[in-house]
N, C-alpha and C. Protein backbone atom coordinates (compact mmCIF):
# COMPACT_ATOMS: atom_id res chain seq x y z
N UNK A 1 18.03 2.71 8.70
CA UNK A 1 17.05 2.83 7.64
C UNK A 1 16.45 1.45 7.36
N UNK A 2 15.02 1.47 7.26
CA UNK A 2 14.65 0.04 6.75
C UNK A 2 14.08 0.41 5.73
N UNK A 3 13.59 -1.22 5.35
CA UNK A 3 13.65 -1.28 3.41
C UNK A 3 12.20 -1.93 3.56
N UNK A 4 11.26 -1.54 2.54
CA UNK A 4 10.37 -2.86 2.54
C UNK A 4 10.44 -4.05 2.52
N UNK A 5 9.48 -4.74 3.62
CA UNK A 5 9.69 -6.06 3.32
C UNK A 5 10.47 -6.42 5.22
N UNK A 6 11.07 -5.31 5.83
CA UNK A 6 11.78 -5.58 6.99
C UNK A 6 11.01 -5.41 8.28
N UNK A 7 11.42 -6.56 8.48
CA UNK A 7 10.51 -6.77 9.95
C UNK A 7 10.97 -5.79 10.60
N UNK A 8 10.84 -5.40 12.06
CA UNK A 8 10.53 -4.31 13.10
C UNK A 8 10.27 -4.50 13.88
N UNK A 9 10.57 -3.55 15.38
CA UNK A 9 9.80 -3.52 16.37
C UNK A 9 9.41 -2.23 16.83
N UNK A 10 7.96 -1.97 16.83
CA UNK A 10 7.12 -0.55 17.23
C UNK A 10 6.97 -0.89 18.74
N UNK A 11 7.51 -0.09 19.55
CA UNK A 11 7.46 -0.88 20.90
C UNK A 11 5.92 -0.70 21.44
N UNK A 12 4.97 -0.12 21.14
CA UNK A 12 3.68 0.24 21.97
C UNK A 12 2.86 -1.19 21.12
N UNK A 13 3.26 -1.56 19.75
CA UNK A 13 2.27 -2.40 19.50
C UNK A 13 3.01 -4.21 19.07
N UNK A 14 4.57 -4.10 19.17
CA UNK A 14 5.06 -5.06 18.77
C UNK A 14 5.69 -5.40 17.06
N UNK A 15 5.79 -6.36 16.80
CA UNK A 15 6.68 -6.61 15.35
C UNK A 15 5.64 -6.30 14.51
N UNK A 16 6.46 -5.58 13.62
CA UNK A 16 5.72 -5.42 12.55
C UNK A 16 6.30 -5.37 11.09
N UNK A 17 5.54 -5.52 9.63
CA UNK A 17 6.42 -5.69 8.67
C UNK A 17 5.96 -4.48 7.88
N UNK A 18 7.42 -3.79 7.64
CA UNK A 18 7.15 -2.72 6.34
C UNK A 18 6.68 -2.79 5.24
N UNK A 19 5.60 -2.37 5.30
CA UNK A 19 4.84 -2.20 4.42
C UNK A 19 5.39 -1.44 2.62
N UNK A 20 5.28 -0.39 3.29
CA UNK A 20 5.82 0.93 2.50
C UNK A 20 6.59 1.94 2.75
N UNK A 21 7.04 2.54 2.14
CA UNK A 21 7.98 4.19 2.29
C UNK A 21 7.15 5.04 1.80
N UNK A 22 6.58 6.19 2.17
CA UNK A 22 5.44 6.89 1.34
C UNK A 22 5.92 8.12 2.28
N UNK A 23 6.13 9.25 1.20
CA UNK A 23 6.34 10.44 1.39
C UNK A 23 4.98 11.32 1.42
N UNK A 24 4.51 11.81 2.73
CA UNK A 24 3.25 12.70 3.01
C UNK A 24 3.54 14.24 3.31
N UNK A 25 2.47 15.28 2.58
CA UNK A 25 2.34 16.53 3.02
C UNK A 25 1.88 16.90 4.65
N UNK A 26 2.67 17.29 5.33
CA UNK A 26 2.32 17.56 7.21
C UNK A 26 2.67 18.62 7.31
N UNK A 27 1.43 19.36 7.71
CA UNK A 27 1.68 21.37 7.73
C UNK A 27 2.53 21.70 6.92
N UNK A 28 2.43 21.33 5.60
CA UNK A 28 2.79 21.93 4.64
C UNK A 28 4.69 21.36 4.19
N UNK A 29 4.89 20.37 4.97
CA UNK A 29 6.38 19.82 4.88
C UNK A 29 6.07 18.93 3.97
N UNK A 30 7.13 18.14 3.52
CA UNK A 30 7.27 17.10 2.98
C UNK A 30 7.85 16.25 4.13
N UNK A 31 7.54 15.05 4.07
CA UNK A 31 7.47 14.15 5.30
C UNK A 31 7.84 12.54 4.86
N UNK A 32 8.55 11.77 4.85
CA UNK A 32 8.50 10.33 4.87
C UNK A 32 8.68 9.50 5.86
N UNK A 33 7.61 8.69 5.42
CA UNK A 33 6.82 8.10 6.53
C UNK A 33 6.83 6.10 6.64
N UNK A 34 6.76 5.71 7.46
CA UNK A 34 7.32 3.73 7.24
C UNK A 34 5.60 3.81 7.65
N UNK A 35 5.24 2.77 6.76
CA UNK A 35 3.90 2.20 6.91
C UNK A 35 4.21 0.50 7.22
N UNK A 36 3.87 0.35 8.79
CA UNK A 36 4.40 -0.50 9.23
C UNK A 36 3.07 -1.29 9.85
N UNK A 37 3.20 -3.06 9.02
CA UNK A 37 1.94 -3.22 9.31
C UNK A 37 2.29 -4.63 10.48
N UNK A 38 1.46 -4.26 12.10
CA UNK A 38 1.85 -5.10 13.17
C UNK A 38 1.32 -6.57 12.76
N UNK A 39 1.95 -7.75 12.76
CA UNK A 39 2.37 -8.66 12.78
C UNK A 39 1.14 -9.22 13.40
N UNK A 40 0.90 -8.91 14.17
CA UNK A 40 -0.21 -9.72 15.70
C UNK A 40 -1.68 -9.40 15.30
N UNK A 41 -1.96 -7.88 14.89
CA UNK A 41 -3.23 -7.48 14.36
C UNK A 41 -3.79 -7.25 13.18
N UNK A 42 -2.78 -6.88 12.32
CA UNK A 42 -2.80 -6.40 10.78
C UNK A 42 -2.69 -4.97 11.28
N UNK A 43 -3.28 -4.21 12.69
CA UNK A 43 -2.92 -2.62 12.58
C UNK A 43 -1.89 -1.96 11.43
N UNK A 44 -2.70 -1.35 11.04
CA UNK A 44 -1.40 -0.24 10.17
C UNK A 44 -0.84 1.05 11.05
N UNK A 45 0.32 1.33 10.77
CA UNK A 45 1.06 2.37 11.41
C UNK A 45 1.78 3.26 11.09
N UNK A 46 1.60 4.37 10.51
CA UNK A 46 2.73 5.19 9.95
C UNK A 46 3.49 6.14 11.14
N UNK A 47 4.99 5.88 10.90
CA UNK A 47 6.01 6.36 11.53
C UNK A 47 6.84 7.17 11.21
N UNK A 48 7.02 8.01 10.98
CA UNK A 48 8.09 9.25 10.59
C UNK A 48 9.32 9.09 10.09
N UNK A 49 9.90 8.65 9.23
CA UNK A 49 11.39 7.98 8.99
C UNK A 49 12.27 9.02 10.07
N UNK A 50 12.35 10.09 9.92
CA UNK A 50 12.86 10.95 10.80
C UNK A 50 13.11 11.03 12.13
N UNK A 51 11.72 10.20 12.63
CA UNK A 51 11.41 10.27 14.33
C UNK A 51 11.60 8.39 14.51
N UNK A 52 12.15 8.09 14.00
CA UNK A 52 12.08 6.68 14.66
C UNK A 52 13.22 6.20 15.74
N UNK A 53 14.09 6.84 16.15
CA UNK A 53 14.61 6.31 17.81
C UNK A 53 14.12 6.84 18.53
N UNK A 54 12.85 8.18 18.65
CA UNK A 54 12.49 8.83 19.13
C UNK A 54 11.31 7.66 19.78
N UNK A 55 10.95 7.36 18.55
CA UNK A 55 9.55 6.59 19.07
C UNK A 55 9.92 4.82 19.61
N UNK A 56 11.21 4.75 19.42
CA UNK A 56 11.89 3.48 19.45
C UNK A 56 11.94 2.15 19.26
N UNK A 57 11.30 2.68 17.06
CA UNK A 57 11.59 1.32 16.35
C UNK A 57 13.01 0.84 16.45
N UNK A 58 12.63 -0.38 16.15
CA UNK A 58 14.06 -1.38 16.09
C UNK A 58 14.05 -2.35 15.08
N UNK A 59 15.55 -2.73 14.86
CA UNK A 59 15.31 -4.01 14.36
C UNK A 59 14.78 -5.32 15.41
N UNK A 60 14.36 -6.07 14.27
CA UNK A 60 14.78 -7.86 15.64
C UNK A 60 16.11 -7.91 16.03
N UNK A 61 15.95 -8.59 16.99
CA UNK A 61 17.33 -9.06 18.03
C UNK A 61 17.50 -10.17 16.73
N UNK A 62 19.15 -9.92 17.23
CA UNK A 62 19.86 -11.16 16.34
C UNK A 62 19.33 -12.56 16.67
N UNK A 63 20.04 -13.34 16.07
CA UNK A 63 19.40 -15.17 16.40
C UNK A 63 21.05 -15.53 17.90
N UNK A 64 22.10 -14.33 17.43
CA UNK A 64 22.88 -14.70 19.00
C UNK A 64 22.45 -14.36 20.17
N UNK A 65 21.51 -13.69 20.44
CA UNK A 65 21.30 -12.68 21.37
C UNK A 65 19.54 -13.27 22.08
N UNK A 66 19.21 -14.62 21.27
CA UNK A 66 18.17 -15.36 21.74
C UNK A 66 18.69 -15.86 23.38
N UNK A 67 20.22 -16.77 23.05
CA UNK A 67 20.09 -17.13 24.74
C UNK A 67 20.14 -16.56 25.68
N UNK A 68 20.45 -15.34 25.37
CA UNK A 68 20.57 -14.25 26.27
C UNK A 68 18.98 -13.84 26.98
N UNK A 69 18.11 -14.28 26.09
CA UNK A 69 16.73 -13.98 26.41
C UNK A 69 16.18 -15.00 27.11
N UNK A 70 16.50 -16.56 26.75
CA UNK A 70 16.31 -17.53 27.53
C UNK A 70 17.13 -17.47 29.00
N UNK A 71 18.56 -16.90 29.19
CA UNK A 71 18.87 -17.08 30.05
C UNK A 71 18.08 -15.68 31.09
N UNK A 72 17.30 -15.09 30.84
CA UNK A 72 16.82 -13.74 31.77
C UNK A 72 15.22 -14.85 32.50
N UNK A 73 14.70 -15.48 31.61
CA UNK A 73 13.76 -15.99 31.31
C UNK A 73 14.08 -17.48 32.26
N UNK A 74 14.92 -18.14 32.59
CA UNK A 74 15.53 -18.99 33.44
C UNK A 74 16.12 -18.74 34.39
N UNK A 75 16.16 -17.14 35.40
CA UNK A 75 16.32 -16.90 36.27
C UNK A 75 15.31 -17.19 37.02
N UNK A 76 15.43 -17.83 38.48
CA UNK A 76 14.48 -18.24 39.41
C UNK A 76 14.88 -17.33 40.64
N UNK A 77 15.85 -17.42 40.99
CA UNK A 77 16.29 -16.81 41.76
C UNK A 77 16.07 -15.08 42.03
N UNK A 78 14.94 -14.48 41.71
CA UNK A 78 14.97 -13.14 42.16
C UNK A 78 13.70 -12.37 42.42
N UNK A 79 13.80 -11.31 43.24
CA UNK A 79 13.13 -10.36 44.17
C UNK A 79 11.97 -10.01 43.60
N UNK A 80 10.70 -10.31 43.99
CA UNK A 80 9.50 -9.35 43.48
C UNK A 80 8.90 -9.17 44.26
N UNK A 81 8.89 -7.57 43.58
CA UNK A 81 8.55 -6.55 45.07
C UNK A 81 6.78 -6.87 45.24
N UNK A 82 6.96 -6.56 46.56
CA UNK A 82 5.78 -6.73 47.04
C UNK A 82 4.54 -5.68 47.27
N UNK A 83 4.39 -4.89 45.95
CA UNK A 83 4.00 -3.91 46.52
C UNK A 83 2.36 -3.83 45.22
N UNK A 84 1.85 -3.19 45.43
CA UNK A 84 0.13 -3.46 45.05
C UNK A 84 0.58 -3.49 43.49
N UNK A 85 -0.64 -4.20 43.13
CA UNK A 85 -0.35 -4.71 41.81
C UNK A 85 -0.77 -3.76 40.88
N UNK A 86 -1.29 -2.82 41.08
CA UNK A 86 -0.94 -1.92 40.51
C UNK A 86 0.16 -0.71 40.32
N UNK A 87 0.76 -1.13 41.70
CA UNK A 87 2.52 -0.36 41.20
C UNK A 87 3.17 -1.23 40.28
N UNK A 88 2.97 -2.16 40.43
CA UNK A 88 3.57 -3.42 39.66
C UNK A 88 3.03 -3.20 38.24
N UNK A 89 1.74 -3.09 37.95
CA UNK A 89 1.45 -3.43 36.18
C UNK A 89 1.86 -2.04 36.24
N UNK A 90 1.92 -0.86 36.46
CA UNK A 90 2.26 0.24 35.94
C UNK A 90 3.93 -0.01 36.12
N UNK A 91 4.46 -0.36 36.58
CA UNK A 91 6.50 -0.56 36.26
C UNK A 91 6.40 -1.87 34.88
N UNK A 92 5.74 -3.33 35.11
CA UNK A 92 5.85 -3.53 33.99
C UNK A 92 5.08 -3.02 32.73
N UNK A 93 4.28 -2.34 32.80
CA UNK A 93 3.60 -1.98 31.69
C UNK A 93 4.97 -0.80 31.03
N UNK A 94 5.59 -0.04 31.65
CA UNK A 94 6.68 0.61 30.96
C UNK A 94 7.45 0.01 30.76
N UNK A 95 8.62 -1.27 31.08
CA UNK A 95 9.10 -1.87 30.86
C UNK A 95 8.88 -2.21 29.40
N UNK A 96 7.28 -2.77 29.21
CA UNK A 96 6.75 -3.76 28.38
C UNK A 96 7.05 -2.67 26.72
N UNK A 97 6.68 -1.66 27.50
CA UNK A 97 6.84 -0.32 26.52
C UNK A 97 8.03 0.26 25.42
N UNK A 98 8.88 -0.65 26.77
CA UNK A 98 9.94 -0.02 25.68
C UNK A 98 10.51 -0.56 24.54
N UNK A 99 9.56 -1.60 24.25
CA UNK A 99 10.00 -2.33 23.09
C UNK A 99 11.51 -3.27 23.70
N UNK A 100 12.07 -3.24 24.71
CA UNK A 100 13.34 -3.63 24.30
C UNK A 100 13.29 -5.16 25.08
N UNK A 101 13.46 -6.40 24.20
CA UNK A 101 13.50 -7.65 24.50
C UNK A 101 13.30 -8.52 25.66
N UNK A 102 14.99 -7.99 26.55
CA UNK A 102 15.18 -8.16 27.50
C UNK A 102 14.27 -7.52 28.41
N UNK A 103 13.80 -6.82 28.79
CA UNK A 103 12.81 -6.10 29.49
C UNK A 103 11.27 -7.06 29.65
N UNK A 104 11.23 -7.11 28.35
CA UNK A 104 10.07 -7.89 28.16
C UNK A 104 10.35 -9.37 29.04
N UNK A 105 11.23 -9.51 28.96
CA UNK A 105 11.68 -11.36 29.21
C UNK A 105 11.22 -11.15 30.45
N UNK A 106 11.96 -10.29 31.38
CA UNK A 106 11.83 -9.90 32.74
C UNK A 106 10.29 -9.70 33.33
N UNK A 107 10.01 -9.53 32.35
CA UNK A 107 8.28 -8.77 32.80
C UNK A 107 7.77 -10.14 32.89
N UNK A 108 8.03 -10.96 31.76
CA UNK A 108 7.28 -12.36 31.83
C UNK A 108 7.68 -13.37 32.95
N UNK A 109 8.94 -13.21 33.10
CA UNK A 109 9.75 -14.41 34.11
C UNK A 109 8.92 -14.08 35.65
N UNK A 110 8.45 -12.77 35.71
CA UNK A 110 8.48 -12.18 37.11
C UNK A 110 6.91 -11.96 36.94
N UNK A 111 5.99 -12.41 36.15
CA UNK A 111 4.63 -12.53 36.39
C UNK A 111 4.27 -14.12 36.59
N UNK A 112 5.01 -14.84 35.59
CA UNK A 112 5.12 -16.74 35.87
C UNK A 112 5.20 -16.82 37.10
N UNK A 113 6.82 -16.15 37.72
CA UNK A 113 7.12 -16.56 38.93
C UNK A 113 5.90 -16.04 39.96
N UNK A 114 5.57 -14.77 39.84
CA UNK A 114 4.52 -14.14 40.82
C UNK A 114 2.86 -15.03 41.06
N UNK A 115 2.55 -15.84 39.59
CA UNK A 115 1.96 -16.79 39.51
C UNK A 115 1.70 -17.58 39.91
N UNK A 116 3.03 -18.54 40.43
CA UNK A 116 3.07 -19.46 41.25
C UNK A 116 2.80 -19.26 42.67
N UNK A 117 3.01 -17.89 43.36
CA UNK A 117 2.85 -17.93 44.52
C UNK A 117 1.32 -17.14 44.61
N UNK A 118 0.90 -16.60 44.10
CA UNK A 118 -0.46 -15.60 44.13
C UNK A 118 -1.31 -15.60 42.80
N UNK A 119 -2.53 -15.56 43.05
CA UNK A 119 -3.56 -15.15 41.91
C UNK A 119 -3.14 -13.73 40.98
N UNK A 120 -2.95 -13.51 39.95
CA UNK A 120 -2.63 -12.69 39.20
C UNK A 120 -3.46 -12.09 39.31
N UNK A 121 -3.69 -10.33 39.20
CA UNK A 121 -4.93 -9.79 39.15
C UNK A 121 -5.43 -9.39 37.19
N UNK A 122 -6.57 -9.54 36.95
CA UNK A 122 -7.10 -9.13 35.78
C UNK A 122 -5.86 -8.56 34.71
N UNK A 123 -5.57 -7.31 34.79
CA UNK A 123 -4.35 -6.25 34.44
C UNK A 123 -3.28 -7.63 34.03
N UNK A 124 -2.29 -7.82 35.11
CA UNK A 124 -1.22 -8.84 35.22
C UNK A 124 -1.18 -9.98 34.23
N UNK A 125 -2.58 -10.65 34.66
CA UNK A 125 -2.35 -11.71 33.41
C UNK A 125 -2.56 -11.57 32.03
N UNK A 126 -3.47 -10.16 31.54
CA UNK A 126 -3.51 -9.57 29.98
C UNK A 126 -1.97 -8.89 29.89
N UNK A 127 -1.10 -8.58 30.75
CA UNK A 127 0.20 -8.09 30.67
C UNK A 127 1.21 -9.47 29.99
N UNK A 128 0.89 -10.62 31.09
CA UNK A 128 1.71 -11.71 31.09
C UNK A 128 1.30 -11.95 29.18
N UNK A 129 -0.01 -11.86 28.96
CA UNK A 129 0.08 -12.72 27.60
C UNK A 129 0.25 -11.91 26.66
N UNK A 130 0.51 -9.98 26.84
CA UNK A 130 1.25 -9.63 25.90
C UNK A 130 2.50 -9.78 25.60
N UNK A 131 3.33 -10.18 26.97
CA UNK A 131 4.10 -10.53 27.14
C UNK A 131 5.14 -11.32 26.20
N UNK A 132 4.15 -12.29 26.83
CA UNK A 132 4.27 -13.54 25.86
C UNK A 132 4.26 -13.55 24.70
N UNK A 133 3.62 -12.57 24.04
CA UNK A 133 3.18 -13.16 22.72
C UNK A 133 4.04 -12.29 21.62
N UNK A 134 4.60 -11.23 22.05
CA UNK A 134 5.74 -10.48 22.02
C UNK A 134 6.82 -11.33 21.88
N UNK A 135 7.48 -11.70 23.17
CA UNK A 135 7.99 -12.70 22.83
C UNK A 135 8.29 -13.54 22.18
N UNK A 136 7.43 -14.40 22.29
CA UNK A 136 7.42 -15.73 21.15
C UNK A 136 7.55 -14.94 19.72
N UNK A 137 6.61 -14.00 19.57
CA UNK A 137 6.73 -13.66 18.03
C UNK A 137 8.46 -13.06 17.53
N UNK A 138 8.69 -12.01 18.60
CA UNK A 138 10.40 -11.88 18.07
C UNK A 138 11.38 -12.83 17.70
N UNK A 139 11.73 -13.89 18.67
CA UNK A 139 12.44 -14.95 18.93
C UNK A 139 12.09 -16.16 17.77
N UNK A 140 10.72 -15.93 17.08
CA UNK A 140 10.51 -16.83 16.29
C UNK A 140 11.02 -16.47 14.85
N UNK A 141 10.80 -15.08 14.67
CA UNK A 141 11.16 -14.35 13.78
C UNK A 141 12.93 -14.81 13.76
N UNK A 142 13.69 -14.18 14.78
CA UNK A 142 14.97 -14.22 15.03
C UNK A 142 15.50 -15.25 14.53
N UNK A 143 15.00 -16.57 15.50
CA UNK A 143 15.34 -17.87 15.09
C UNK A 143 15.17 -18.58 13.97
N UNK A 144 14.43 -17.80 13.15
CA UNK A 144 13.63 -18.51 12.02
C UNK A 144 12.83 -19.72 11.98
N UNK A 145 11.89 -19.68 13.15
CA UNK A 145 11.52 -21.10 13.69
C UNK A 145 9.82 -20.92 13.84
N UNK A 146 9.10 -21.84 13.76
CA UNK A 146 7.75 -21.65 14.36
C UNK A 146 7.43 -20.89 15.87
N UNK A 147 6.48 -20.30 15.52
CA UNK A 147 5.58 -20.03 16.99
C UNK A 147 5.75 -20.69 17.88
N UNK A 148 5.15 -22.41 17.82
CA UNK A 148 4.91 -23.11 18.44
C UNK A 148 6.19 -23.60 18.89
N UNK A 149 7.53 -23.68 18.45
CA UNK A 149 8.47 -24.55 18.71
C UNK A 149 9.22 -23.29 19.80
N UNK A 150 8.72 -21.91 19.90
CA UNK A 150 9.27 -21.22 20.72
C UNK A 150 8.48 -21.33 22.14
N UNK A 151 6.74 -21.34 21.85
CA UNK A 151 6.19 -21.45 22.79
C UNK A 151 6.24 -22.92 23.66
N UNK A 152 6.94 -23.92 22.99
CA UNK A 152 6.98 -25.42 23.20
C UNK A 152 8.63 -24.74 24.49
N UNK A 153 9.39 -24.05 24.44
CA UNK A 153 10.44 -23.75 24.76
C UNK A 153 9.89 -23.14 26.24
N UNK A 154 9.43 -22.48 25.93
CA UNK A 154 8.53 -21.42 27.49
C UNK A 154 7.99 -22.63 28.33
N UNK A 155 7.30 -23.21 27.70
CA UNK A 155 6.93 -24.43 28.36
C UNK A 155 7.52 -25.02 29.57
N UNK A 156 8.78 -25.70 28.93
CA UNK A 156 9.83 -26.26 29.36
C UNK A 156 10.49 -25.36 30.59
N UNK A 157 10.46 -24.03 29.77
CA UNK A 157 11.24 -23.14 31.42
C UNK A 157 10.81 -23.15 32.25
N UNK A 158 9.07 -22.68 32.22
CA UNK A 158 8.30 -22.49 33.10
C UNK A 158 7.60 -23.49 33.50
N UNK A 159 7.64 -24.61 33.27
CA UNK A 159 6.94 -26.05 33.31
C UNK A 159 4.98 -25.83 33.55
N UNK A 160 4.94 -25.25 32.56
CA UNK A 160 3.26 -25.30 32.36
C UNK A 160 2.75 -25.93 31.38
């Protein structure tokens, strides 16, 4: 259950802060609903209190569970498949989907890395900087730290 005031993660649009609890009439039910407003756009969002692992809000990742994200994110060492980049943005675009951290890290580590060896296509690099920006925003939240001092961190991994 969240409370107003609690951050979130809506996985299709990213963190967002509760707004409100507001109970709505839907075909004639009574319904309560999280008015959850995304972090990145101001979008507003109402979510079903009822249906939310369904749709797979979350809390933020703890502030222990950051190196765990740096260390997915500091793997160099691994396989990307070689196969049209559009099999590719459609596997990370679900990945990216599922809201879940680690996933995300992966999506980013393995578009940087794909980076270095090939031109990203259009798709890929608007993926990489949702990516990113996902990212940075959880971890900043988590850590209780600036934007910038997380994106100053990416930096460093990825040496850009």
């Amino acid at each position: 259950m969240f409370k107003i005031g609690d951050k979130a993660v809506y996985p299709p649009h990213g963190v967002g802060e509760v707004k409100a609890i507001e109970e709505r009439r839907v075909s004639g039910r009574k319904q309560s609903f999280y008015i959850l407003q995304i972090l990145e756009n101001e979008m507003t969002v109402m979510i079903p209190t009822d249906n939310v692992e369904a749709v797979g809000m979350r809390g933020l990742i703890s502030r222990r569970d950051v190196p765990s994200v740096f260390k997915i994110l500091k793997q160099k060492k691994v396989k990307i498949d070689n196969q049209p980049w559009n099999r590719r943005y459609r596997e990370y675009m679900e990945k990216l989907n599922t809201g879940n951290l680690f996933e995300i890290a992966e999506v980013l580590r393995d578009l940087f890395l794909l980076k270095n060896s090939k031109e990203l296509s259009f798709g890929e690099r608007n993926l990489l900087d949702e990516a990113k920006m996902r990212l940075v925003k959880e971890i900043s939240l988590a850590k209780r730290s600036k934007e910038e001092t997380v994106e100053a961190e990416l930096q460093k991994i990825f040496d850009i």
